[in-house]
Protein backbone atom coordinates (compact mmCIF):
# COMPACT_ATOMS: atom_id res chain seq x y z
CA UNK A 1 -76.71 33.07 -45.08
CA UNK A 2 -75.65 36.11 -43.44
CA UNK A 3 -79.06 37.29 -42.59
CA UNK A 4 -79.73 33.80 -40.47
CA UNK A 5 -76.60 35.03 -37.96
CA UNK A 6 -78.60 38.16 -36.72
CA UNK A 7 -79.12 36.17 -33.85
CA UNK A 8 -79.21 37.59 -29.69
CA UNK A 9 -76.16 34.82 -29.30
CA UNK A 10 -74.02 36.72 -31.45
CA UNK A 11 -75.16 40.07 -30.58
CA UNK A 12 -72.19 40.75 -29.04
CA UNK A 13 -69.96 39.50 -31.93
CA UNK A 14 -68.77 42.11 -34.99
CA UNK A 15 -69.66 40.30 -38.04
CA UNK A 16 -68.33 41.38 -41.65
CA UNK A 17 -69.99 40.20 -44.83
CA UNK A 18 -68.34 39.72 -48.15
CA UNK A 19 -68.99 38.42 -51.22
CA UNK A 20 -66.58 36.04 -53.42
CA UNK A 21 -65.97 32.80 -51.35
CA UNK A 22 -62.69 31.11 -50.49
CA UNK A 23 -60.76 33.19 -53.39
CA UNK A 24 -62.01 36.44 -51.62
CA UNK A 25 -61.36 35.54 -48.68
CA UNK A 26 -57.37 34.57 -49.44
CA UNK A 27 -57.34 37.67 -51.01
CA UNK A 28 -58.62 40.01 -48.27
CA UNK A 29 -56.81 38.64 -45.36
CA UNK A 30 -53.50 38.70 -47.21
CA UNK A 31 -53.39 42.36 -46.16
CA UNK A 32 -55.28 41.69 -42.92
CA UNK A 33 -55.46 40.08 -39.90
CA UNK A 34 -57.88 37.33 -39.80
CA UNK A 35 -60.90 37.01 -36.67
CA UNK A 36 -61.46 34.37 -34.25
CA UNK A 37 -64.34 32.56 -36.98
CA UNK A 38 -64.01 32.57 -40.49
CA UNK A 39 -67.45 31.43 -42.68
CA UNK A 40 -66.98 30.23 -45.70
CA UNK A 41 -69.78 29.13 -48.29
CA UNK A 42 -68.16 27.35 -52.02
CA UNK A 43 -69.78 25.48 -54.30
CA UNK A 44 -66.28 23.79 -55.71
CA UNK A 45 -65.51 20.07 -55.92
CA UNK A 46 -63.83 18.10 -53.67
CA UNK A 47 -59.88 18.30 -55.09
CA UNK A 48 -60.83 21.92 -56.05
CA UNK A 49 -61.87 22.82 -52.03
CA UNK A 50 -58.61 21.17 -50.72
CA UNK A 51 -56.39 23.55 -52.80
CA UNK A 52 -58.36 26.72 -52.10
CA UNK A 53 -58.05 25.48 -48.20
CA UNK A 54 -54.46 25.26 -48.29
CA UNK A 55 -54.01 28.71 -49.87
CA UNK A 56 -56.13 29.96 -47.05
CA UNK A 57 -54.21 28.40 -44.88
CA UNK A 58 -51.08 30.58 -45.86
CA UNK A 59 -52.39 33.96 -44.72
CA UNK A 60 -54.89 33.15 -41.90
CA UNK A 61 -53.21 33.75 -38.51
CA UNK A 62 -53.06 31.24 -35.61
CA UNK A 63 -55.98 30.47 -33.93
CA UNK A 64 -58.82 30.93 -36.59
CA UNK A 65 -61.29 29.17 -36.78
CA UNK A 66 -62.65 28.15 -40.43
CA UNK A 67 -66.27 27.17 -40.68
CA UNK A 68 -67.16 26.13 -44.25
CA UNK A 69 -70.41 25.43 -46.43
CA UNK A 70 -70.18 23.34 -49.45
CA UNK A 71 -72.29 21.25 -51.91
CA UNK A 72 -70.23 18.31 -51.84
CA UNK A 73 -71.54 15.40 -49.77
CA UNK A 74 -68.50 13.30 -49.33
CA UNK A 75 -68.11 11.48 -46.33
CA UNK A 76 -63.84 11.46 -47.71
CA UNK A 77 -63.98 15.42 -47.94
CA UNK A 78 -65.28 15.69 -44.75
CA UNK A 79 -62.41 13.87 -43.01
CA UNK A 80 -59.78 15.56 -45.05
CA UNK A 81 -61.34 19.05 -44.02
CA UNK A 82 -61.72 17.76 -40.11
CA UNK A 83 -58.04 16.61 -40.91
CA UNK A 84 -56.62 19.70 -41.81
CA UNK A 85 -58.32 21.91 -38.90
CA UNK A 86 -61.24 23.04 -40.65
CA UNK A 87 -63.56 23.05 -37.41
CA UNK A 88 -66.74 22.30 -38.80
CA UNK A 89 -68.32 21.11 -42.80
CA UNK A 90 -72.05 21.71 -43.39
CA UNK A 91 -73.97 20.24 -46.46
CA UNK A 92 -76.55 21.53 -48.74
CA UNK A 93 -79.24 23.97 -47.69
CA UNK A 94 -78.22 25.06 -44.08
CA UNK A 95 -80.32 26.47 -42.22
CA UNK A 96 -79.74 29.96 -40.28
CA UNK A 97 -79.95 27.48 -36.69
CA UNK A 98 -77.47 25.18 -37.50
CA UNK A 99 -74.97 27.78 -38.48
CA UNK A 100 -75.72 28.98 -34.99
CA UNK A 101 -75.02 25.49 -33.11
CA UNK A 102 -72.12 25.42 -35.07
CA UNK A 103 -70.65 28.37 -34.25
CA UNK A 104 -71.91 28.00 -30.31
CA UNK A 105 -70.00 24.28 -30.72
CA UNK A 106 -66.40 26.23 -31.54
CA UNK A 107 -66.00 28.18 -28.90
CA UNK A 108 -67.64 26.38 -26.28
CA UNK A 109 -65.67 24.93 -23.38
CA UNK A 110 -66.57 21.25 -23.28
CA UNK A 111 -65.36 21.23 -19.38
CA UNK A 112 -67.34 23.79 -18.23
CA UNK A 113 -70.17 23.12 -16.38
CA UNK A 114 -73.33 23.77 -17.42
CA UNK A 115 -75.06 27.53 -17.49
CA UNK A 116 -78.05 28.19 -15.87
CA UNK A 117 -81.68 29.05 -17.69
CA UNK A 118 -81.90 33.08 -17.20
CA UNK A 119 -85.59 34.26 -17.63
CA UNK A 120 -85.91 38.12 -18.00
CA UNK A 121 -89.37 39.66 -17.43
CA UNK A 122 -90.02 43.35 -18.51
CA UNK A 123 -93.31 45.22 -18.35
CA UNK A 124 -93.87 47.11 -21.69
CA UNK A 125 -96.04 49.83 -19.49
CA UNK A 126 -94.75 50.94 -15.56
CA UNK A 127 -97.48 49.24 -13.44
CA UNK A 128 -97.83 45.91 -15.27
CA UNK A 129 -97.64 43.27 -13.24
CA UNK A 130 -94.23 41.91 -14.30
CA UNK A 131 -92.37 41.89 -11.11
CA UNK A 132 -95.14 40.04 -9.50
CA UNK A 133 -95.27 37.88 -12.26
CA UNK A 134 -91.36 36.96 -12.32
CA UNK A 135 -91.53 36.52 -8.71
CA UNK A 136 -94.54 33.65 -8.84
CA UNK A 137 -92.95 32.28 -11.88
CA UNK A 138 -89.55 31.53 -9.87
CA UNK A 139 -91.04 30.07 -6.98
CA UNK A 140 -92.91 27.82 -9.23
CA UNK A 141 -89.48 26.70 -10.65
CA UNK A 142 -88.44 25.45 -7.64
CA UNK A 143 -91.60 23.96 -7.03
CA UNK A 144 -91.67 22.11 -10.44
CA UNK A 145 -87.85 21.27 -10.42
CA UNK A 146 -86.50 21.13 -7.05
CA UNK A 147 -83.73 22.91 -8.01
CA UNK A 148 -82.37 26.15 -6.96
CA UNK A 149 -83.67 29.46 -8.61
CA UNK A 150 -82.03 32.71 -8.10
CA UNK A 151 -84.09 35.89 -8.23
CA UNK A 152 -82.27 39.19 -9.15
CA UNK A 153 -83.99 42.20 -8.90
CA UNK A 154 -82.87 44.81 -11.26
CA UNK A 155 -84.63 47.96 -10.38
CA UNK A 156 -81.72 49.34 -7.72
CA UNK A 157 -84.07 52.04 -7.10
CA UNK A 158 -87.56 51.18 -6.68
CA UNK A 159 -87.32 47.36 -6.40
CA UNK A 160 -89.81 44.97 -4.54
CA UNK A 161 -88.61 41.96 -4.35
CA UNK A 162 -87.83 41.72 -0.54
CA UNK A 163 -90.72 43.06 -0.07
CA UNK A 164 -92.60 40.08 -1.94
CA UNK A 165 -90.93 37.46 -0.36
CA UNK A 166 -91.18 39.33 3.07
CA UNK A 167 -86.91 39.06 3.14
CA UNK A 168 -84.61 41.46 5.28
CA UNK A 169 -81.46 42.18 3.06
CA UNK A 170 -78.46 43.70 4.34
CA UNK A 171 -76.75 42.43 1.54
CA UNK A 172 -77.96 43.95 -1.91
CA UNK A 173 -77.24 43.85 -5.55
CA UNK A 174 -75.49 47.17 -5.56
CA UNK A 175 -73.27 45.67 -2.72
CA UNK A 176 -72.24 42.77 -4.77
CA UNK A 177 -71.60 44.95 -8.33
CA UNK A 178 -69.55 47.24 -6.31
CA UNK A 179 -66.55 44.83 -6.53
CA UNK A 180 -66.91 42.18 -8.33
CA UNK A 181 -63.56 40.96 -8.30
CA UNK A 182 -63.18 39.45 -4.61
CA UNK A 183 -66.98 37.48 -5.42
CA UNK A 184 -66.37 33.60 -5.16
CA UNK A 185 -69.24 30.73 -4.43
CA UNK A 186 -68.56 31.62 -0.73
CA UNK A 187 -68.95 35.44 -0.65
CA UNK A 188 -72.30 34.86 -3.62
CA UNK A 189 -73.76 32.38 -0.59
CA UNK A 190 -73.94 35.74 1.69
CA UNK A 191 -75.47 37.83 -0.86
CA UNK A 192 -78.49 35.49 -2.20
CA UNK A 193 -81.20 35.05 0.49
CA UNK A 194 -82.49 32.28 1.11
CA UNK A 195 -86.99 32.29 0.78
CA UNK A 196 -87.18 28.66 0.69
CA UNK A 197 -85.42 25.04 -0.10
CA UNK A 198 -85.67 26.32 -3.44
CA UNK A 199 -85.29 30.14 -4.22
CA UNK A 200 -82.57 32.60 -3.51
CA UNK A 201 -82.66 36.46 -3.73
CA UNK A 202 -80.21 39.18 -4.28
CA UNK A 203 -82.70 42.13 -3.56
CA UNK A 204 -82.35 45.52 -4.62
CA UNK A 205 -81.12 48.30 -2.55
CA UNK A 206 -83.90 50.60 -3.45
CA UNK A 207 -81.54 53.21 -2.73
CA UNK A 208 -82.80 56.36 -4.73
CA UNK A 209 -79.06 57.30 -4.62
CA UNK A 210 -77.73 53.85 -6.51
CA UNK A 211 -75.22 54.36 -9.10
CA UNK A 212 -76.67 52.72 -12.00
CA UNK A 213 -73.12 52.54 -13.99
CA UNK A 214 -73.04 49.56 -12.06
CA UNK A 215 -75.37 47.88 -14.27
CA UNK A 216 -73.02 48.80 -16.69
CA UNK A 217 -69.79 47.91 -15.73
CA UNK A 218 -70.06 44.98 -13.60
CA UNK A 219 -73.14 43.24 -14.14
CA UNK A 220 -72.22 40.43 -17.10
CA UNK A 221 -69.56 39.76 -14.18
CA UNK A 222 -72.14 38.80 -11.48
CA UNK A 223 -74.70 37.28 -13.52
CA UNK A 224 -72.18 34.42 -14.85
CA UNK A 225 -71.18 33.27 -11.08
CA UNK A 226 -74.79 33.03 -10.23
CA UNK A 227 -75.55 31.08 -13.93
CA UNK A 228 -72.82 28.23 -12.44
CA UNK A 229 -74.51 28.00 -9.40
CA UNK A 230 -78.41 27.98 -9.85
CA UNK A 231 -80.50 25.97 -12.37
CA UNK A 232 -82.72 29.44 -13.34
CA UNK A 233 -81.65 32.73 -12.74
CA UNK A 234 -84.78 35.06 -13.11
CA UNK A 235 -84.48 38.75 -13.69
CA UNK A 236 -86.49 41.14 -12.56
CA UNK A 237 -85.77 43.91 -15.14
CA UNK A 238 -87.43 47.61 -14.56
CA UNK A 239 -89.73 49.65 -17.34
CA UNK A 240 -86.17 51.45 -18.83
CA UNK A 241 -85.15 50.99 -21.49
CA UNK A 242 -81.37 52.11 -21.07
CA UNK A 243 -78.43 50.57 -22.71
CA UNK A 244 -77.61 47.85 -20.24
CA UNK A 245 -81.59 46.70 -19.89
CA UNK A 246 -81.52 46.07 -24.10
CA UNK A 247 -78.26 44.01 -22.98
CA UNK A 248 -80.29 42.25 -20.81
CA UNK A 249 -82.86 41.63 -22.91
CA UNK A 250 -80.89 40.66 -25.69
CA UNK A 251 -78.61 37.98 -23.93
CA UNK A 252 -81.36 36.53 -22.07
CA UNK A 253 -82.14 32.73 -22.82
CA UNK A 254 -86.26 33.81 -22.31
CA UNK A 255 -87.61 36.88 -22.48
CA UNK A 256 -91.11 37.18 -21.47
CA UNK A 257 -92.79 40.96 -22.10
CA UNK A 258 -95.90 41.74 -19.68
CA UNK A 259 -98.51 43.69 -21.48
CA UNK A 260 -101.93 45.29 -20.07
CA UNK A 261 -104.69 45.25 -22.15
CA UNK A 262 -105.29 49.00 -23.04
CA UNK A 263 -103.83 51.79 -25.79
CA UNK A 264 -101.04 52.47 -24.76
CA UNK A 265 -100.34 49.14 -23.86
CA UNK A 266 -101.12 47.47 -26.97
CA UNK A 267 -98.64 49.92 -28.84
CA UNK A 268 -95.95 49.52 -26.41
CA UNK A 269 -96.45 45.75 -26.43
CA UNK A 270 -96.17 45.77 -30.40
CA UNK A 271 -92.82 48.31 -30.24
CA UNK A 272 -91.05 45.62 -27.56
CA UNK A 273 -92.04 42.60 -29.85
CA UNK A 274 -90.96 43.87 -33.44
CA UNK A 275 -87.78 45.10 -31.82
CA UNK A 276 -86.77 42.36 -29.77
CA UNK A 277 -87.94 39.86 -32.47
CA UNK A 278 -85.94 41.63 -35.09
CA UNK A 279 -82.73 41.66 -32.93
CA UNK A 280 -82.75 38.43 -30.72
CA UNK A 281 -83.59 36.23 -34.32
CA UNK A 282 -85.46 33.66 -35.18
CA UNK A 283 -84.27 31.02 -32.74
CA UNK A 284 -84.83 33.19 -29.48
CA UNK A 285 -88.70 34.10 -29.66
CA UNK A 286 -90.14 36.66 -26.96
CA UNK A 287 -93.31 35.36 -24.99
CA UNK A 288 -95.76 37.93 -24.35
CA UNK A 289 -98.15 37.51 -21.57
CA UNK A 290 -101.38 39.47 -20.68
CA UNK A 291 -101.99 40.47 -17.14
CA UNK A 292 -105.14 41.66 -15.00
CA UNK A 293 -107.32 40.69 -17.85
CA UNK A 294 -111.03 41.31 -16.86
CA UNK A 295 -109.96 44.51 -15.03
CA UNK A 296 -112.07 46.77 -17.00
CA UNK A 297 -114.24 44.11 -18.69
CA UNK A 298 -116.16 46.95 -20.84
CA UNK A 299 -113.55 49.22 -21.58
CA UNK A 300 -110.56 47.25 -21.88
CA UNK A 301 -108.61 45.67 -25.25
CA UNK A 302 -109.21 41.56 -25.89
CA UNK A 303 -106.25 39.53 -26.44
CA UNK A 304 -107.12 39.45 -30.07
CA UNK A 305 -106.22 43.07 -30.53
CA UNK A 306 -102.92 42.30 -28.92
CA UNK A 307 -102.42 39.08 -31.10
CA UNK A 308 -103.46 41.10 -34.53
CA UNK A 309 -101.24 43.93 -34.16
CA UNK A 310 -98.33 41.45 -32.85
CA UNK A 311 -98.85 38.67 -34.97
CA UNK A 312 -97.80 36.72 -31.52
CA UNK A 313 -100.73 34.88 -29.97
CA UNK A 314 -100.62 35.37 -26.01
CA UNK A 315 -98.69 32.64 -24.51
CA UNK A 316 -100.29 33.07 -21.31
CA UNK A 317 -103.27 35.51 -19.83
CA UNK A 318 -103.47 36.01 -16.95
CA UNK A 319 -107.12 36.95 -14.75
CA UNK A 320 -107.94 39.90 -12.89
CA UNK A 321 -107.17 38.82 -9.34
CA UNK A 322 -106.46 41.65 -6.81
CA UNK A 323 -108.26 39.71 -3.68
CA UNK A 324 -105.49 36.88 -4.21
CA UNK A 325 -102.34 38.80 -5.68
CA UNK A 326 -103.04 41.62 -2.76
CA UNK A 327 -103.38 38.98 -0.19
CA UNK A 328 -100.20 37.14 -1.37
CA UNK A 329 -98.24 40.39 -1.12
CA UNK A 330 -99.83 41.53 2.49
CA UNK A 331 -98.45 38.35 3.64
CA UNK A 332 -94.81 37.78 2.06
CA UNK A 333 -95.94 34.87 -0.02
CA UNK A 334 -96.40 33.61 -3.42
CA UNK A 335 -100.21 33.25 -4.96
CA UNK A 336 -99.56 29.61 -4.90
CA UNK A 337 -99.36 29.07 -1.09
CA UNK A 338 -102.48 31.45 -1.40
CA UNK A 339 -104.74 29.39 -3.30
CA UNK A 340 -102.86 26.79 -5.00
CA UNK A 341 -106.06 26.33 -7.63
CA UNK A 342 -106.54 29.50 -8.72
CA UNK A 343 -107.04 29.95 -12.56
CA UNK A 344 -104.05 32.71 -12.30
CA UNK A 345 -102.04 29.97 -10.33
CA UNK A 346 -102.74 27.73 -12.79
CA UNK A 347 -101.42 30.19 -15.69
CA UNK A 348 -98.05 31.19 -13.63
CA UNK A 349 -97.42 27.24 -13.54
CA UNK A 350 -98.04 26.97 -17.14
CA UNK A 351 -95.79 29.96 -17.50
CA UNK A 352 -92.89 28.65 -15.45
CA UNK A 353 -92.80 25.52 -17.20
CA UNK A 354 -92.68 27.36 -20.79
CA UNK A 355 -89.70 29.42 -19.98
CA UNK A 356 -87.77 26.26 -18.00
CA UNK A 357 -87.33 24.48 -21.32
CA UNK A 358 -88.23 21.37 -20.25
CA UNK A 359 -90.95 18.85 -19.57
CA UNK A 360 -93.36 19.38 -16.86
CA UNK A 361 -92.47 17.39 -13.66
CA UNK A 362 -94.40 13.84 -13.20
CA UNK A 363 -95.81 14.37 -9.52
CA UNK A 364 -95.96 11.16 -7.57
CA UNK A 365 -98.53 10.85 -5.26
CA UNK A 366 -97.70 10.01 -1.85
CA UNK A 367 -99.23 6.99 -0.34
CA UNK A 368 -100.42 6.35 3.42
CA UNK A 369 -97.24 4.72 4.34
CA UNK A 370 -95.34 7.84 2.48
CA UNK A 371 -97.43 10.35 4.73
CA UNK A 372 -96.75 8.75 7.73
CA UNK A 373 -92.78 8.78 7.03
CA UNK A 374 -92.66 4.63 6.57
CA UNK A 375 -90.59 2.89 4.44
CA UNK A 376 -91.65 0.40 2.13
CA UNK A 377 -91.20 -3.15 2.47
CA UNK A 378 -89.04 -1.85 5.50
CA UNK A 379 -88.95 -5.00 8.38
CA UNK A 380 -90.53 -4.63 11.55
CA UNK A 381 -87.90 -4.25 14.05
CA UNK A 382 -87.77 -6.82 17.10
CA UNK A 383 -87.38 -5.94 20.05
């Protein structure tokens, strides 16, 4: 069962596998101090658990946690265990997931308010697309949802994000990392721009002299004030690949990887995916997407070649379209409010409503009386 924990929600977490069950474990932590979680997996009967329990009990230290996996289906056992603090009792063949909702279940605070949905979007070549992409993707978020969506941009050197949504930012990202202590709701309101009813940015300085240790140090800080706040928080992460961007990548809830369809591409593509695969598990699959295709319609790669080598079909390609995407950028707006039927429109929706986790929106279309701002069944008023 070990294997099914190498999971991106506990990459943070220092795990330590032994073999023996309960009877090892009583006999390893009498010497030693015991962690916050301690998995167990017996195959013992009912009386025989209880006992083994109890000894356990003797040498763990306050405050751990015992999750245990057992054969015995007994509805009796299960209260006894709940009874006597074990914190959770799984049955049978458990699968790697539900060890993982398990374990999210312990040490989650049941009155905290819900986290926002953060999307990270990486080019696996410089020159990909992916900013452009993340930036379409939000603002079809908040056109899907009508919720708020925060943009980050990530590159503190070379970003473009106020430049796509034609914003003037005097406050940046490497203002608000530079103490993170004194930021509240109130002082985060200052630092995301507003671009419509929906989407909020906190731009990048592009300051070629940025101290990236920022990223670093305060960054986990930030990113959890704007989680509470906005529905999505979409990060615009920059072609590094430096020890806080694989943090990034890892904690992410969606990770979508922006490939072009040549050589170098394709390799870099497949690199991204078998690494991020391998790390982030089973339960957190990367969604690769393939941009500008038709560019170089006789010389380029076919999705196919990206799909073999992955063994991850394409969840979204996206056309050649530099008449639309340069327009869009010339004036400060989103492909959408370009040409709202555009086959790469089209595939950006699709795209936004594959990383928001939830069901497309039903749209309701809007009557006569709803165009002309009239109430129904509303009484004419006598004068």
């Amino acid at each position: 069962m070990v294997e099914g924990l190498g999971d991106r929600k506990l990459s943070r977490s220092n795990i330590d596998a032994r073999i023996g069950g309960i009877e090892a474990a009583i006999a390893h932590y009498q010497d030693n101090s015991t962690p916050q979680l301690v998995l167990l997996e017996t195959n013992s009967e009912s009386a025989e658990v209880l006992t083994e329990l109890d000894r356990l009990a003797e040498v763990c230290d306050a405050g751990t946690n015992v999750l245990l996996m057992g054969s015995s289906n007994d509805i009796i056992l299960y209260r006894e265990l709940i009874r006597r603090g074990v914190a959770e009792y799984l049955v049978g063949q458990v699968a790697p997931k539900q060890i993982l909702d398990a374990v999210t279940a312990i040490f989650e605070d049941p009155d905290s308010p819900p986290m926002g949905r953060s999307v990270a979007f990486m080019s696996s070549r410089g020159g990909g697309g992916s900013s452009s992409i993340a930036h379409n993707v939000a603002w079809h978020l908040g056109q899907e949802y009508g919720e708020e969506v925060a943009v980050i941009d990530l590159d503190i050197t070379f970003g473009t994000a106020a430049l796509s949504f034609n914003l003037e930012a005097q406050q940046t990202l490497e203002l608000a990392l530079a103490d993170t202590n004194r930021l509240d709701d109130q002082l985060l309101d200052r630092f995301l721009i507003e671009y419509d009813d929906n989407v909020r940015l906190l731009a990048s300085p592009s300051n070629l002299n940025a101290d990236e240790r920022l990223m670093t140090d305060s960054f986990d800080q930030l990113l959890e004030l704007v989680r509470r706040r906005s529905s999505f928080v979409v990060l615009d992460v920059p072609h590094r690949w430096a020890p806080w961007v694989q943090q990034i990548l890892m904690d992410a809830d969606e990770v979508v990887l922006v490939g072009v369809l040549n050589l170098s591409g394709l390799r870099d593509t497949k690199n991204l995916v078998d690494h991020l695969r391998q790390q982030r598990g089973n339960t957190s699959p990367v969604h690769m997407v393939l941009n500008h295709h038709g560019a170089f319609k006789k010389t380029e790669l076919s999705p196919k070649d990206f799909e073999t080598a992955t063994e991850v079909k394409p969840d979204v390609i996206i056309p050649y379209a530099p008449a639309l995407f340069g327009t869009a950028a010339n004036n400060g707006q989103m492909v959408g409010q370009v040409n709202a039927k555009h086959k790469s429109v089209e595939a950006l929706r699709e795209l936004a409503i594959l990383v928001s986790g939830r069901e497309p929106q039903q749209k309701v279309k809007k009557g006569l009386l709803d165009q002309l701002g009239i109430k129904r069944n509303a009484k004419p008023k006598v004068k």
